[in-house]
PDB file of N, CA and C in Angstrom:
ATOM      1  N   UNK A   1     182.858 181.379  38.164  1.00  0.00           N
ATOM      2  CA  UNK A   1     182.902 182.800  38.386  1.00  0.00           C
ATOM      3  C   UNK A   1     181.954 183.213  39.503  1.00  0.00           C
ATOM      4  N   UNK A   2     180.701 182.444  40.089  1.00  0.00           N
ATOM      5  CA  UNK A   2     180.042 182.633  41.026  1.00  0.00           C
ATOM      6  C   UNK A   2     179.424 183.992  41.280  1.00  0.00           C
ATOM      7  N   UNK A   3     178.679 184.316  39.752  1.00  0.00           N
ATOM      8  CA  UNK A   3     177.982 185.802  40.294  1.00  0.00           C
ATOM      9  C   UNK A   3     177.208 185.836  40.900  1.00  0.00           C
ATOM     10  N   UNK A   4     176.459 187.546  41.746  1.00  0.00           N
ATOM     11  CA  UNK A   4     175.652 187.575  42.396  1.00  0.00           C
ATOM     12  C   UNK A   4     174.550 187.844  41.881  1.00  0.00           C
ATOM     13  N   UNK A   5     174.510 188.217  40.764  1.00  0.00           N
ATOM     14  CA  UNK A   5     173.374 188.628  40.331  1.00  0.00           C
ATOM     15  C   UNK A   5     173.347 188.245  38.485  1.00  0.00           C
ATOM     16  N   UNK A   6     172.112 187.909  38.546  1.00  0.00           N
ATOM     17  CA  UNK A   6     171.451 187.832  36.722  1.00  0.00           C
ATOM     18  C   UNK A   6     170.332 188.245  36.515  1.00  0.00           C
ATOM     19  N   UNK A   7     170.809 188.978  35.462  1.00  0.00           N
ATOM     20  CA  UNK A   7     170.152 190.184  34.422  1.00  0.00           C
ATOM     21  C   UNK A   7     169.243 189.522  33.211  1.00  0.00           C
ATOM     22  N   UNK A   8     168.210 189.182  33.681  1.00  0.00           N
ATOM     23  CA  UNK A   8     167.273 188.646  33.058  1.00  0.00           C
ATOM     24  C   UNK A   8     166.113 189.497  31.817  1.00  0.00           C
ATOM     25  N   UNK A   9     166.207 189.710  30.307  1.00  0.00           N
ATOM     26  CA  UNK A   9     165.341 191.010  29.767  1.00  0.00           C
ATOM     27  C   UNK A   9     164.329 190.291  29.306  1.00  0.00           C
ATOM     28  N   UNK A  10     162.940 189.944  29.788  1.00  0.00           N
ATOM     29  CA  UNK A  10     161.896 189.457  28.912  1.00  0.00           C
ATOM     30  C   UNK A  10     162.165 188.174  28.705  1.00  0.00           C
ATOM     31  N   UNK A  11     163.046 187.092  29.688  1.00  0.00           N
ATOM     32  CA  UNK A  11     162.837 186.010  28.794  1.00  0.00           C
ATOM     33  C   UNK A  11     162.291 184.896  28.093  1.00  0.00           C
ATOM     34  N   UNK A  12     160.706 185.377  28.385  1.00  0.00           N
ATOM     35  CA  UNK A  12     159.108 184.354  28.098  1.00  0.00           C
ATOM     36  C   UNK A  12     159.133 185.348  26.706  1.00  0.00           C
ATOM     37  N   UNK A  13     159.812 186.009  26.138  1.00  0.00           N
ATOM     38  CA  UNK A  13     159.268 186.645  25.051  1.00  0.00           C
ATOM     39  C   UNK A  13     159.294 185.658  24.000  1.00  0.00           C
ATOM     40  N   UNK A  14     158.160 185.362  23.155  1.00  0.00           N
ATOM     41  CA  UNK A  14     157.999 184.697  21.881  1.00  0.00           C
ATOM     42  C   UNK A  14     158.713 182.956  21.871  1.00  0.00           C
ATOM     43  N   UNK A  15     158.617 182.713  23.151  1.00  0.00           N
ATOM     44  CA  UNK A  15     158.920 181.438  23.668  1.00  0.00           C
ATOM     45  C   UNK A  15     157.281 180.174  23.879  1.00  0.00           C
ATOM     46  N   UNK A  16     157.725 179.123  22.930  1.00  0.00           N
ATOM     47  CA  UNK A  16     156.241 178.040  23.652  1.00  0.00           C
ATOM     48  C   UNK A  16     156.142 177.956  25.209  1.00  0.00           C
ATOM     49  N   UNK A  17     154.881 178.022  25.309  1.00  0.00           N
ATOM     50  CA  UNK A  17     154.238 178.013  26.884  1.00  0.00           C
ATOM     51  C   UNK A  17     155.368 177.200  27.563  1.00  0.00           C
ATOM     52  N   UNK A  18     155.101 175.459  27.018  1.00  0.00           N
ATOM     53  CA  UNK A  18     156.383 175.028  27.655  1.00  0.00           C
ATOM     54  C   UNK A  18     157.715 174.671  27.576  1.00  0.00           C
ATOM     55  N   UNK A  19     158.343 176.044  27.294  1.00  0.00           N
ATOM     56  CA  UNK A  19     159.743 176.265  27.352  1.00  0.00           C
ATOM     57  C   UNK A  19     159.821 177.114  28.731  1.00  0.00           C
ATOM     58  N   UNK A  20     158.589 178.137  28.988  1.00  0.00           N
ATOM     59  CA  UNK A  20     158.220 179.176  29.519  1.00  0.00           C
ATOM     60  C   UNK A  20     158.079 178.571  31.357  1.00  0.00           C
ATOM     61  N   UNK A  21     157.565 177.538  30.954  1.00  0.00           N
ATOM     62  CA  UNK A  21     157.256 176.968  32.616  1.00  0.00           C
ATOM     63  C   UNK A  21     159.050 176.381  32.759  1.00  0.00           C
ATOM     64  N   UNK A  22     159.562 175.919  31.908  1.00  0.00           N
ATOM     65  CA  UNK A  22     160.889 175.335  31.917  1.00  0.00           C
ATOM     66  C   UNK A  22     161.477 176.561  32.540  1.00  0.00           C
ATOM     67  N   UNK A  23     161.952 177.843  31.781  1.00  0.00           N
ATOM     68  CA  UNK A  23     162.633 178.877  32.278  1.00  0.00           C
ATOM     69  C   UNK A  23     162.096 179.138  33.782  1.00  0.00           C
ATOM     70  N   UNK A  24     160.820 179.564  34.054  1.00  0.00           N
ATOM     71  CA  UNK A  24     159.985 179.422  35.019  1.00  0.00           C
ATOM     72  C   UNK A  24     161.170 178.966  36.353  1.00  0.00           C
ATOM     73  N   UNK A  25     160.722 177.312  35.926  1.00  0.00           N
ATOM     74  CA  UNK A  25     161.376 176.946  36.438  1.00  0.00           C
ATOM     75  C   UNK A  25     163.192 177.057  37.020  1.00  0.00           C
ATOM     76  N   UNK A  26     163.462 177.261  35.949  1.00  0.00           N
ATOM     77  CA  UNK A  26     165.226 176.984  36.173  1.00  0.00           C
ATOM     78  C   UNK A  26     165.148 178.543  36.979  1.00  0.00           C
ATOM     79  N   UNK A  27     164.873 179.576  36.668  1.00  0.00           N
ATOM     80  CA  UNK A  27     164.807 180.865  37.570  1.00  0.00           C
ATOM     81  C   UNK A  27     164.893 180.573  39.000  1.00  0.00           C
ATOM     82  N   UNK A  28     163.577 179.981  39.366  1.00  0.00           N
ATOM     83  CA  UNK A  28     163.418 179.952  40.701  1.00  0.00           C
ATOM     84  C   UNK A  28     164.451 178.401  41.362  1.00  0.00           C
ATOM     85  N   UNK A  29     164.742 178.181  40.780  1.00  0.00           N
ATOM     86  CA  UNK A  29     165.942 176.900  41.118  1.00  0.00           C
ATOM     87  C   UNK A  29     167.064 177.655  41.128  1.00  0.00           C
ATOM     88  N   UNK A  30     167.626 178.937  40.803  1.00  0.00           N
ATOM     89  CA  UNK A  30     168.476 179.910  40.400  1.00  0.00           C
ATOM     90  C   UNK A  30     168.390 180.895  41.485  1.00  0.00           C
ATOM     91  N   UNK A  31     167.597 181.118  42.048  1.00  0.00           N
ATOM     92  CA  UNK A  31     167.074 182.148  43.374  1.00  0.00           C
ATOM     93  C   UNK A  31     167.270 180.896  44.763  1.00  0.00           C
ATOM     94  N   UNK A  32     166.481 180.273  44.815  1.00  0.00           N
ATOM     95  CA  UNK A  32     165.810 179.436  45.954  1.00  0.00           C
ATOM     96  C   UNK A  32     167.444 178.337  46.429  1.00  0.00           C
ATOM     97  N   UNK A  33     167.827 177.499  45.192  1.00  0.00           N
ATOM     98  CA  UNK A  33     169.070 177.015  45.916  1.00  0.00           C
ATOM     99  C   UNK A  33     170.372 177.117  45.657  1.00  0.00           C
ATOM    100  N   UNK A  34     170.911 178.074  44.582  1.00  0.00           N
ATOM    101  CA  UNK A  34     172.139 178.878  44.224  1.00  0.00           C
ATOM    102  C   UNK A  34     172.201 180.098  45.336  1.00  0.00           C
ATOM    103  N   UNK A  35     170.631 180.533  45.489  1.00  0.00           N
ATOM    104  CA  UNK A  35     171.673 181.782  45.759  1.00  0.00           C
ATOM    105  C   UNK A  35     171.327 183.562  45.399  1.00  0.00           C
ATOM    106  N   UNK A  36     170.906 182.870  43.832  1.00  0.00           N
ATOM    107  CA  UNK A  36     171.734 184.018  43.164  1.00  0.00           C
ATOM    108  C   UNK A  36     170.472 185.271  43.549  1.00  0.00           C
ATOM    109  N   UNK A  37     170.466 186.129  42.985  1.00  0.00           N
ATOM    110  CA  UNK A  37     169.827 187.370  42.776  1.00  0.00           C
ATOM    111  C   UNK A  37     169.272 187.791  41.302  1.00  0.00           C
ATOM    112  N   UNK A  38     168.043 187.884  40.957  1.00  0.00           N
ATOM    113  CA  UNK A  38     167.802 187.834  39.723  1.00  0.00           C
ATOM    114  C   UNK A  38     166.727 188.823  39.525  1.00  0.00           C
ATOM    115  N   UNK A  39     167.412 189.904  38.427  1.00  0.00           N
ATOM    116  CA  UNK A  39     166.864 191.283  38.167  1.00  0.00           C
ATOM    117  C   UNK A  39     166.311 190.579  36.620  1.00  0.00           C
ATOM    118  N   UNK A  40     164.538 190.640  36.701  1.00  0.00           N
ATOM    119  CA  UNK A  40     163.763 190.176  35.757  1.00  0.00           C
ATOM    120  C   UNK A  40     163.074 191.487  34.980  1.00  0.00           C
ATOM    121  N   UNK A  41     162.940 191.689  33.969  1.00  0.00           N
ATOM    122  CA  UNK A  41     162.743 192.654  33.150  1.00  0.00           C
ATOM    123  C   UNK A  41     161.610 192.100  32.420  1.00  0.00           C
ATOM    124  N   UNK A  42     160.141 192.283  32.548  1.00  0.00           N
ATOM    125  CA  UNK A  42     159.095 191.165  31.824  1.00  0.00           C
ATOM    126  C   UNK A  42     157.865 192.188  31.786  1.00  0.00           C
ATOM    127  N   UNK A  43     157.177 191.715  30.091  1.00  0.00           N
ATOM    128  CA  UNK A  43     155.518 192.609  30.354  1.00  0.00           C
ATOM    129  C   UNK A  43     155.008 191.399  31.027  1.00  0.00           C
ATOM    130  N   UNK A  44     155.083 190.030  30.782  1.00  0.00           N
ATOM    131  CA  UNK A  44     154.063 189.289  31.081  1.00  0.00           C
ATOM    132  C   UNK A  44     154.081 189.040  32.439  1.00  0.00           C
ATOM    133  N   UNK A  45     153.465 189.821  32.972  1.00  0.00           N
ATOM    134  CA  UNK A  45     152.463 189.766  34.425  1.00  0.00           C
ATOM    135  C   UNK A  45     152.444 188.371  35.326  1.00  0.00           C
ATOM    136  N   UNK A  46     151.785 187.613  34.423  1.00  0.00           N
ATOM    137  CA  UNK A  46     151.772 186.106  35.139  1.00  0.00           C
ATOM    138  C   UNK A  46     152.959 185.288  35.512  1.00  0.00           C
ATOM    139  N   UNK A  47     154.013 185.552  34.510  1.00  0.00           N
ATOM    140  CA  UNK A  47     155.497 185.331  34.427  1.00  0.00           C
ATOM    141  C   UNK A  47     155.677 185.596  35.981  1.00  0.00           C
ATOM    142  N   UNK A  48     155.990 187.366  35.563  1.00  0.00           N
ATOM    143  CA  UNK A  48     156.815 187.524  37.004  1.00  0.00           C
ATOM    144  C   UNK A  48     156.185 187.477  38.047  1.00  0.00           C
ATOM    145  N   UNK A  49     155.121 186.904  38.447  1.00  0.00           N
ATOM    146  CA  UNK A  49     154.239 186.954  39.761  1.00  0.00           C
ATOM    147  C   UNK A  49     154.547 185.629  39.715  1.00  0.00           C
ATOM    148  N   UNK A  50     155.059 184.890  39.078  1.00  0.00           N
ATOM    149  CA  UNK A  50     155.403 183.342  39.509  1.00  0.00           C
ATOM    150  C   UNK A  50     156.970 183.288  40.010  1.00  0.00           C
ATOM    151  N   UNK A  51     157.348 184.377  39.189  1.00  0.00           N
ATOM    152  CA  UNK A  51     158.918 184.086  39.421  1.00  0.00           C
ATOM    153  C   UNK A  51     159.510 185.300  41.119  1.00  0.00           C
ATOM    154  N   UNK A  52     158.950 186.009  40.776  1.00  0.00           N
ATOM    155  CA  UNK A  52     159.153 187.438  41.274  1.00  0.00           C
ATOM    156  C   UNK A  52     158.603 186.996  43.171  1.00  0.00           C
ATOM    157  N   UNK A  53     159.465 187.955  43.577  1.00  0.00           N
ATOM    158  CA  UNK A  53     159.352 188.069  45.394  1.00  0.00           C
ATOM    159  C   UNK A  53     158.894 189.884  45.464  1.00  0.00           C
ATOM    160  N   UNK A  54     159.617 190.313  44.476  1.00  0.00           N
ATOM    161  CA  UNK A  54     159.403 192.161  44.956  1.00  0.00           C
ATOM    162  C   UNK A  54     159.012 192.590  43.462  1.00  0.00           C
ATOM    163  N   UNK A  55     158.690 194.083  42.982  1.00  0.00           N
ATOM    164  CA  UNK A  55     158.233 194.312  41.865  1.00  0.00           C
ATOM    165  C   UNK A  55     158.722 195.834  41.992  1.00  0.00           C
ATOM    166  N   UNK A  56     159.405 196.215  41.094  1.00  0.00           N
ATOM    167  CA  UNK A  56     159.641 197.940  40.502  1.00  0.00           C
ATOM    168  C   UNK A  56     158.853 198.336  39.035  1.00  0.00           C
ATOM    169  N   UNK A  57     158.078 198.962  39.426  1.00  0.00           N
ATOM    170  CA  UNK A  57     157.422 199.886  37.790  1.00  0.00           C
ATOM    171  C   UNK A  57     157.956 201.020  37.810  1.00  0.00           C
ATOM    172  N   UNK A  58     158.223 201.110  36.514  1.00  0.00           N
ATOM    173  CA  UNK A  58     159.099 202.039  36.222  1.00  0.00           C
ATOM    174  C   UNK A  58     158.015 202.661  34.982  1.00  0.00           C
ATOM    175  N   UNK A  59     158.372 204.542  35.099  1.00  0.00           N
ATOM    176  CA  UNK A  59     157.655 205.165  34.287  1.00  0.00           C
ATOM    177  C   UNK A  59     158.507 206.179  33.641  1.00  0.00           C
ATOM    178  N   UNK A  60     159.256 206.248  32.394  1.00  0.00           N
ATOM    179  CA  UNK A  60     160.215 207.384  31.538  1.00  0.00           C
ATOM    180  C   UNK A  60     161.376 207.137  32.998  1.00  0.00           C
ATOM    181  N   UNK A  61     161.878 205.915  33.102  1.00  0.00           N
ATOM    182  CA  UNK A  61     163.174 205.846  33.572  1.00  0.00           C
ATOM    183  C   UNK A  61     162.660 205.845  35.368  1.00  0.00           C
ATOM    184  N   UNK A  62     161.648 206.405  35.668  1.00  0.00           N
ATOM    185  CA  UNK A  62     161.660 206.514  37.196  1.00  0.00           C
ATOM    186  C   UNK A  62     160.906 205.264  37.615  1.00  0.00           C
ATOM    187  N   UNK A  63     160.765 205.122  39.328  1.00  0.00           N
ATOM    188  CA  UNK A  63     160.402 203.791  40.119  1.00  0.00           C
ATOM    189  C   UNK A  63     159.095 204.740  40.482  1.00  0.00           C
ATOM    190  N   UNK A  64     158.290 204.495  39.774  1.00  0.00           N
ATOM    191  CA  UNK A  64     156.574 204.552  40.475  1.00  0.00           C
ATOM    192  C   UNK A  64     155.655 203.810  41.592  1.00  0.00           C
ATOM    193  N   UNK A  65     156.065 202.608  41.256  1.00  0.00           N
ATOM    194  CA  UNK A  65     155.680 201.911  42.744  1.00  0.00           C
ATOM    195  C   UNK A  65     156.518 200.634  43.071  1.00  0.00           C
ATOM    196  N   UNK A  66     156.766 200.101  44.246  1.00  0.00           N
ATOM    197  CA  UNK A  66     157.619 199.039  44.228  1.00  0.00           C
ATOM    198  C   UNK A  66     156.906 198.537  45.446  1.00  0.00           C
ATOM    199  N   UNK A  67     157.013 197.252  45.828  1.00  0.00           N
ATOM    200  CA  UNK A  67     156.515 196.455  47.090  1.00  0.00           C
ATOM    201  C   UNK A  67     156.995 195.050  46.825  1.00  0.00           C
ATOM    202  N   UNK A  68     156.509 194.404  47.526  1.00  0.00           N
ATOM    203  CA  UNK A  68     156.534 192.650  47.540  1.00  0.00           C
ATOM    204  C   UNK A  68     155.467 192.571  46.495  1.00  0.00           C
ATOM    205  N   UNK A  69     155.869 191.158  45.769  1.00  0.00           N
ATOM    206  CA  UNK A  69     155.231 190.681  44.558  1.00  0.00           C
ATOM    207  C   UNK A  69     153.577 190.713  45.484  1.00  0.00           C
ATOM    208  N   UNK A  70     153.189 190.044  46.288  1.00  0.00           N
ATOM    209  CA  UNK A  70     151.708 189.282  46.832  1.00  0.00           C
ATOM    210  C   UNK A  70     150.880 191.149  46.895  1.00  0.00           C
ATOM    211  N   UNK A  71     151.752 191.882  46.698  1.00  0.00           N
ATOM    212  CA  UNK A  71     151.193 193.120  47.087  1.00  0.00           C
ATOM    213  C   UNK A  71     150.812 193.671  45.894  1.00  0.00           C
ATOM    214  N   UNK A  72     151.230 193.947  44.358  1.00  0.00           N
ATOM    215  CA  UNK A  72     150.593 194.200  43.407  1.00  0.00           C
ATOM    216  C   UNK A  72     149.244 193.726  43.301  1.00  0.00           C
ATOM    217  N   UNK A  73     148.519 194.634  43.467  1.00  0.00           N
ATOM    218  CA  UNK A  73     147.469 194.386  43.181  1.00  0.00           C
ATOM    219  C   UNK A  73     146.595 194.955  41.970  1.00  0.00           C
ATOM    220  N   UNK A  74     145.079 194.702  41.264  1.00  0.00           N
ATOM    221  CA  UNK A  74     144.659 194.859  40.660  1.00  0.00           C
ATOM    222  C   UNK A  74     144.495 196.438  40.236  1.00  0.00           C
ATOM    223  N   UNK A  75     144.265 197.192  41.272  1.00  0.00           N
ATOM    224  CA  UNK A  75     144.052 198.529  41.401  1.00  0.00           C
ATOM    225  C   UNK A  75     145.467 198.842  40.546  1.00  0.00           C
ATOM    226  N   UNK A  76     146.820 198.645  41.533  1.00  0.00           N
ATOM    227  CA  UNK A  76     148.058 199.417  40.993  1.00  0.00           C
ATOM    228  C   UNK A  76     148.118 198.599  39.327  1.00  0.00           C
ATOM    229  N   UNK A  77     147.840 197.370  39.207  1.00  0.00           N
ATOM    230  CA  UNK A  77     147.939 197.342  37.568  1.00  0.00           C
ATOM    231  C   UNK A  77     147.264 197.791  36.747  1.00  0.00           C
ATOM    232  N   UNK A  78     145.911 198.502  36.578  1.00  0.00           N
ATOM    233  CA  UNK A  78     145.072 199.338  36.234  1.00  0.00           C
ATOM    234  C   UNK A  78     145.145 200.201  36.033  1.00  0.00           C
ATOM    235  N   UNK A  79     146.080 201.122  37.168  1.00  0.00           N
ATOM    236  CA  UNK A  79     146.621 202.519  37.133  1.00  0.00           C
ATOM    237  C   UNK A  79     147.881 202.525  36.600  1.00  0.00           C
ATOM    238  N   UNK A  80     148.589 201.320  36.361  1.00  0.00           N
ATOM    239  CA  UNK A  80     150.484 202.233  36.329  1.00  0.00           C
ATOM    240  C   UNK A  80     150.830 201.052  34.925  1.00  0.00           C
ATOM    241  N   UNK A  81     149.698 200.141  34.903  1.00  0.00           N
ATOM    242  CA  UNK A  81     150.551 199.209  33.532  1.00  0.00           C
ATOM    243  C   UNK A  81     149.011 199.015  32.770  1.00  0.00           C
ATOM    244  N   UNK A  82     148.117 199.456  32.375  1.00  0.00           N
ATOM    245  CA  UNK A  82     147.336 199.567  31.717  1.00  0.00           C
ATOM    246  C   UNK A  82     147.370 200.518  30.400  1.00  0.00           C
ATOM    247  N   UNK A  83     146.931 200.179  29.293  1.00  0.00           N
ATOM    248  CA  UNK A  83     147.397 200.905  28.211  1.00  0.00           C
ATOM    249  C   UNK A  83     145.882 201.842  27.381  1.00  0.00           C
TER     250      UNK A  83
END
């Protein structure tokens, strides 16, 4: 069927560490030589800064800040994903 895109929701949730580097993995083997396009939906931070190239935070449905992954920085996680 050759889609362009996968819809990824949380999938390090309640997963062992290494299943987590496994998915990790198969993601970016899924981006880098398929092809594909992959919309990741994740709290864990470390996750998507491994997996992730760009980043959207979203606040009650809206896009609060977005950039390239290397660009989140400490400041914007402090302010927009801190609890």
């Amino acid at each position: 069927m050759n889609p362009q895109l996968l819809i990824l929701d949380e999938p390090s949730e309640v997963i062992q560490p290494n299943i987590v580097k496994q998915i990790d993995d198969f993601i970016m083997k899924l981006n880098q030589h398929e092809g594909l396009t992959i919309l990741l939906v994740e709290q864990k931070l470390n996750f998507a800064r491994r997996v992730g190239d760009s980043f959207y935070l979203l606040e009650k449905g809206r896009v609060v800040a977005s950039d390239k992954m290397n660009n989140l920085t400490g400041s914007i996680v402090r302010r927009l994903l801190a609890v």
